[in-house]
Protein backbone atom coordinates (compact mmCIF):
# COMPACT_ATOMS: atom_id res chain seq x y z
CA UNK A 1 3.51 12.42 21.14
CA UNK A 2 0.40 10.46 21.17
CA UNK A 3 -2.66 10.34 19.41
CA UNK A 4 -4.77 7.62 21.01
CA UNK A 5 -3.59 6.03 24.61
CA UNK A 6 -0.28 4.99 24.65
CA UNK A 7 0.05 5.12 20.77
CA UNK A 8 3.23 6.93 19.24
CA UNK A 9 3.20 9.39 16.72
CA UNK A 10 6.92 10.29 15.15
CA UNK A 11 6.31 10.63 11.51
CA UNK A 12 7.34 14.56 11.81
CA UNK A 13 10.34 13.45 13.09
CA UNK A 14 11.63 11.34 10.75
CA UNK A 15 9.85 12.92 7.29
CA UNK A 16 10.73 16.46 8.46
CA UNK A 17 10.04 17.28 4.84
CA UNK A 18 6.19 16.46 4.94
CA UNK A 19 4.00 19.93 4.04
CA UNK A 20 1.61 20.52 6.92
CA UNK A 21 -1.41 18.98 4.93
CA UNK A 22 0.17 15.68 3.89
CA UNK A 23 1.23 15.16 7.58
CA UNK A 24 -1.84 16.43 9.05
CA UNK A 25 -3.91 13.87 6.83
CA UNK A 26 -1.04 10.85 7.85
CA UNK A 27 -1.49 11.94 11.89
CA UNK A 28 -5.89 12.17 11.22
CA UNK A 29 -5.48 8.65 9.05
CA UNK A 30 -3.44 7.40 11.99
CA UNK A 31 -6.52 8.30 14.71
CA UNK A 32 -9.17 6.58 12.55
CA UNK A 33 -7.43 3.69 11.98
CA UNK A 34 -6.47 3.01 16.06
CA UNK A 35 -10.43 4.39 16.66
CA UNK A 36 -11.88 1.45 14.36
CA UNK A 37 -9.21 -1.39 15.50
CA UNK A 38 -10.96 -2.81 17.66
CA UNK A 39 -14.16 -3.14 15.64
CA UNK A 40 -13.15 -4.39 12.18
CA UNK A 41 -9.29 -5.88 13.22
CA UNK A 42 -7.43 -3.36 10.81
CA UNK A 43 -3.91 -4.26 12.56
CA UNK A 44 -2.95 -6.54 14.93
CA UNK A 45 -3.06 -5.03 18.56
CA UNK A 46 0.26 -5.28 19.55
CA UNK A 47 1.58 -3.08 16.70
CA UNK A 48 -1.02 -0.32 17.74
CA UNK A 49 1.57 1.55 20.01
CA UNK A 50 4.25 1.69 17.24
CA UNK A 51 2.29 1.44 14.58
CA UNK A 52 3.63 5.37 13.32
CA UNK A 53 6.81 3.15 12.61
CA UNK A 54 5.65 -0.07 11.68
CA UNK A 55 2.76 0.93 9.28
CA UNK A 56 2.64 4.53 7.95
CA UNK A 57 6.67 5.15 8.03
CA UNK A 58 7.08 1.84 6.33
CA UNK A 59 4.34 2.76 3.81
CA UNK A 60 5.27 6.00 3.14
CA UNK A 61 8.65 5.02 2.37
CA UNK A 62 7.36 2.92 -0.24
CA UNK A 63 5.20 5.42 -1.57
CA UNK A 64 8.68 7.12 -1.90
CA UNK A 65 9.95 4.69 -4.13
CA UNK A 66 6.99 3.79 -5.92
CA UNK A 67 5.61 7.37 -6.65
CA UNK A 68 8.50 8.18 -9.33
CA UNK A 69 7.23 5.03 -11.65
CA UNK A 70 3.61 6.34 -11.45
CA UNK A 71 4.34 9.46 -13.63
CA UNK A 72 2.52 8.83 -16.10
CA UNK A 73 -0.35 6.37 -14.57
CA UNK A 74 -3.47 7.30 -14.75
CA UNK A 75 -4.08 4.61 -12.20
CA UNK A 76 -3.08 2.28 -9.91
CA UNK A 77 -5.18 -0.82 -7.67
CA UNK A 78 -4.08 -1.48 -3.72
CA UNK A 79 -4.62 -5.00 -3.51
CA UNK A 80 -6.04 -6.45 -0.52
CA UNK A 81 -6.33 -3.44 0.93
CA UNK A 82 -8.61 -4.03 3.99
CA UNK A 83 -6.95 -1.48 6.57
CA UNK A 84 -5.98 1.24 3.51
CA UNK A 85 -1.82 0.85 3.84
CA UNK A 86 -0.46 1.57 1.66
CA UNK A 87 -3.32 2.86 -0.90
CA UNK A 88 -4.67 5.22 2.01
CA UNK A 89 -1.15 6.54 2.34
CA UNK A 90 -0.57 6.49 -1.68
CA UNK A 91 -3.53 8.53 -2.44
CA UNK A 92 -2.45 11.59 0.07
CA UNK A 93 0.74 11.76 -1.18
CA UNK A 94 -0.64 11.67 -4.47
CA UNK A 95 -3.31 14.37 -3.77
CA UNK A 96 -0.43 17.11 -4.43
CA UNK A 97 2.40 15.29 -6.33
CA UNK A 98 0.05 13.60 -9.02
CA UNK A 99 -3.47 14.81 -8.81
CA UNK A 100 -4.37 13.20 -12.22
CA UNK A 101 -3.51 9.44 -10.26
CA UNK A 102 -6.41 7.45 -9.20
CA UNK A 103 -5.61 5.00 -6.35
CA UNK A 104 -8.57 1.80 -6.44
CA UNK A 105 -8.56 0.61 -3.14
CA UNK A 106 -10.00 -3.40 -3.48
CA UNK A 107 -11.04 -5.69 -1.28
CA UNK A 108 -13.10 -8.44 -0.44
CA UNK A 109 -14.70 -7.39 2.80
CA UNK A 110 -17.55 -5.10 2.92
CA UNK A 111 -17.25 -3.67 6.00
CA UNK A 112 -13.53 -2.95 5.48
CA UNK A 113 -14.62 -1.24 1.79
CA UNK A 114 -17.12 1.16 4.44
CA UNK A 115 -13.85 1.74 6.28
CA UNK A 116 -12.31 2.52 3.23
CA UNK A 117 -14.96 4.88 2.07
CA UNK A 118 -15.26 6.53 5.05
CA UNK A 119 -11.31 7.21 5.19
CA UNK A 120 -11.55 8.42 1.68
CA UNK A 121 -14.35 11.33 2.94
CA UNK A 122 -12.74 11.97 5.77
CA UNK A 123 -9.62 13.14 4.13
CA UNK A 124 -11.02 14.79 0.84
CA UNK A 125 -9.07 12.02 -1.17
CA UNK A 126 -11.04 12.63 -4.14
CA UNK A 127 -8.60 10.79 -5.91
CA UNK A 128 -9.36 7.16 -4.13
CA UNK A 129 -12.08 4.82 -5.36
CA UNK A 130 -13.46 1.69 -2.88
CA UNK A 131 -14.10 -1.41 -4.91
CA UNK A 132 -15.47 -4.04 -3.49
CA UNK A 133 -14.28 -6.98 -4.80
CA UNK A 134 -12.32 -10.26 -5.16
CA UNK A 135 -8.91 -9.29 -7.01
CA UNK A 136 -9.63 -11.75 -9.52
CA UNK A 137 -13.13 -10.37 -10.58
CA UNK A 138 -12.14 -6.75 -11.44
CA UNK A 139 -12.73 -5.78 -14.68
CA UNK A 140 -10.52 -3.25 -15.65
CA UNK A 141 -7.17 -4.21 -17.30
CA UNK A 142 -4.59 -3.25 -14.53
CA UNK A 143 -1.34 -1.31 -15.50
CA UNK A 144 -0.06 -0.66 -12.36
CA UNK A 145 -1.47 -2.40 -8.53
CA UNK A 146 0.29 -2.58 -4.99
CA UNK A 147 0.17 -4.57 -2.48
CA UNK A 148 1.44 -5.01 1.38
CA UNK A 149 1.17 -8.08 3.22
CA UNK A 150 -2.08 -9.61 0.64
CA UNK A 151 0.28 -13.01 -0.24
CA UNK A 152 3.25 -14.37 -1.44
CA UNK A 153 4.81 -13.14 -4.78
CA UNK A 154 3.68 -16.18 -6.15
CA UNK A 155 0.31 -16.18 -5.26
CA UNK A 156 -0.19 -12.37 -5.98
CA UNK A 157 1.13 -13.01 -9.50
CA UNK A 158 -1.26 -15.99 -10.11
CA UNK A 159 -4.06 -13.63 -8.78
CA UNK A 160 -3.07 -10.81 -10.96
CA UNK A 161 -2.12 -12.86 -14.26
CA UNK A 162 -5.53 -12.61 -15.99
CA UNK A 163 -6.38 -8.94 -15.02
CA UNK A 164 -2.73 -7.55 -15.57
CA UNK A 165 -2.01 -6.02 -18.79
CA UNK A 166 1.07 -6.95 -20.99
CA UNK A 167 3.49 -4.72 -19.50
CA UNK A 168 1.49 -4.08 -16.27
CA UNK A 169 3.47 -3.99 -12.92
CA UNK A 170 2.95 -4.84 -9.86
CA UNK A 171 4.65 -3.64 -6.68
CA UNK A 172 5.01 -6.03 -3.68
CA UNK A 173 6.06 -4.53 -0.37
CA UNK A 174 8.39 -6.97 1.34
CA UNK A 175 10.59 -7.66 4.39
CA UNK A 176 14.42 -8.38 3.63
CA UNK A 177 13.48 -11.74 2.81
CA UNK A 178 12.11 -10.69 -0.15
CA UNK A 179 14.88 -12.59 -2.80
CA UNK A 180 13.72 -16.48 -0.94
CA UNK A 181 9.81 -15.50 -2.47
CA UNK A 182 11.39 -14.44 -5.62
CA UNK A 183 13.29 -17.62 -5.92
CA UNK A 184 10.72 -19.55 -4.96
CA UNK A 185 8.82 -18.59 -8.08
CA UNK A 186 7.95 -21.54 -10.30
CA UNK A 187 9.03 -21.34 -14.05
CA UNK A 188 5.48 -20.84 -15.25
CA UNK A 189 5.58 -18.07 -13.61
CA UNK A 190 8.30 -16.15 -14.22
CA UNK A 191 7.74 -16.92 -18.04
CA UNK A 192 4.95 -14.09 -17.24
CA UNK A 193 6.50 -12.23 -14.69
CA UNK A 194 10.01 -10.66 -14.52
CA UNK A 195 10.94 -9.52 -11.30
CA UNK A 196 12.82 -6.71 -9.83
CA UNK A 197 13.83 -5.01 -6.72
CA UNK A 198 12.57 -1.37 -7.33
CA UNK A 199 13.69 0.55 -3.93
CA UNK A 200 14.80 -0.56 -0.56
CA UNK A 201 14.50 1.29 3.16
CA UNK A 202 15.02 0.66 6.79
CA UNK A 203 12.66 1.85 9.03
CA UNK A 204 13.72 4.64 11.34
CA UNK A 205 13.32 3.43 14.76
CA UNK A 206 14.00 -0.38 14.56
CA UNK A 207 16.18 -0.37 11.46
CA UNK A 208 14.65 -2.85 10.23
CA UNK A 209 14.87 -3.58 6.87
CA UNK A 210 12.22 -3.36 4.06
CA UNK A 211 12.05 -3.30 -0.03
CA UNK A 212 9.53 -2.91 -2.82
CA UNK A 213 10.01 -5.59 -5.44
CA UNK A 214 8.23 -5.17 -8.49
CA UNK A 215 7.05 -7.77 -11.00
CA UNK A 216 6.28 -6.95 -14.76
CA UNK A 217 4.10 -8.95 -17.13
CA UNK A 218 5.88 -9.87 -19.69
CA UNK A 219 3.02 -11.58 -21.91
């Protein structure tokens, strides 16, 4: 089935379990984000076609995994989030398993943040909040944040040291090379970071592999 063009749109298919207003919100998320591609460079074109499998399945399969640590969050930061995967995806799922959640969806760009914002009204996510900002200038101790494709382990960590909390996690979502960034970390920074692989997936076309590895602060 498509949505826009040539674009693919399988999600039923493979989350057969999805209530009709989480994957009617997924399937009108999906349309906005191909309608505003070509404007503000959300994804890169050639994952437009597949990009049912390659961005929302893999995000809400992490959402999947991730969800069950958030129960008793009040909130939690998408990191980088520019085109709104996965804190787009987060917050509708959220909407009806954790209404009390708040998903802060931060970035740097300004016309991405309108993007955001206008996603957020769109849906009647009530629950999301745009922040414009660098990740290193928010203000608010984080407890929990998220990120997909914003940097290295390494580099998110450094990003995050200052503004995490002392027991604050982060959740990276990674390809199945995930354990080379992990051993790649230096020792500084795994004196204040303890990783672990929370959840791992394969997506359901290509098979291809995917994980969430999360990193607690430890001090």
């Amino acid at each position: 089935m498509s949505t826009d063009g040539n674009a693919l749109w399988r999600i039923k298919t493979w989350f057969p379990d999805l209530d009709d207003s989480t994957a009617n919100a997924l399937k009108a998320y999906h349309a906005e984000l191909l309608k505003y591609n070509l404007k503000l460079n959300l994804i890169s074109r050639p994952t437009e076609r597949d990009a049912d499998e390659q961005h929302f399945a893999d995000c809400i399969s992490a959402v999947k995994v991730v969800l069950p640590k958030l129960k008793d969050a009040k909130e939690i930061f998408d990191l980088g989030s520019g085109n709104g995967l996965p804190g787009i995806v987060l917050g509708i799922f959220a909407k009806s398993a954790l209404p009390s959640l708040k998903v802060v969806l931060v970035d740097s760009d300004e016309r991405k943040c309108e993007f955001l914002k206008h996603l957020a009204h769109t849906l009647e996510l009530t629950n999301t909040q745009v922040l414009n900002s660098r990740i290193e200038d928010i203000k608010t101790p984080m407890q929990y944040a998220i990120n997909r494709g914003f940097a290295s382990v390494s580099k998110t960590c450094l990003a995050c040291k200052a503004i995490t909390a002392v027991g604050g996690q982060v959740f990276h979502m990674k390809g199945s090379n995930w354990f080379r960034e992990v051993g790649e970390m230096p020792s500084q920074l795994t004196a204040f970071w303890a990783p672990e692989l929370v959840g791992d997936y394969s997506l359901p076309a290509s098979q291809a592999k995917r994980a969430v590895l999360g990193t607690r602060k430890l001090k």
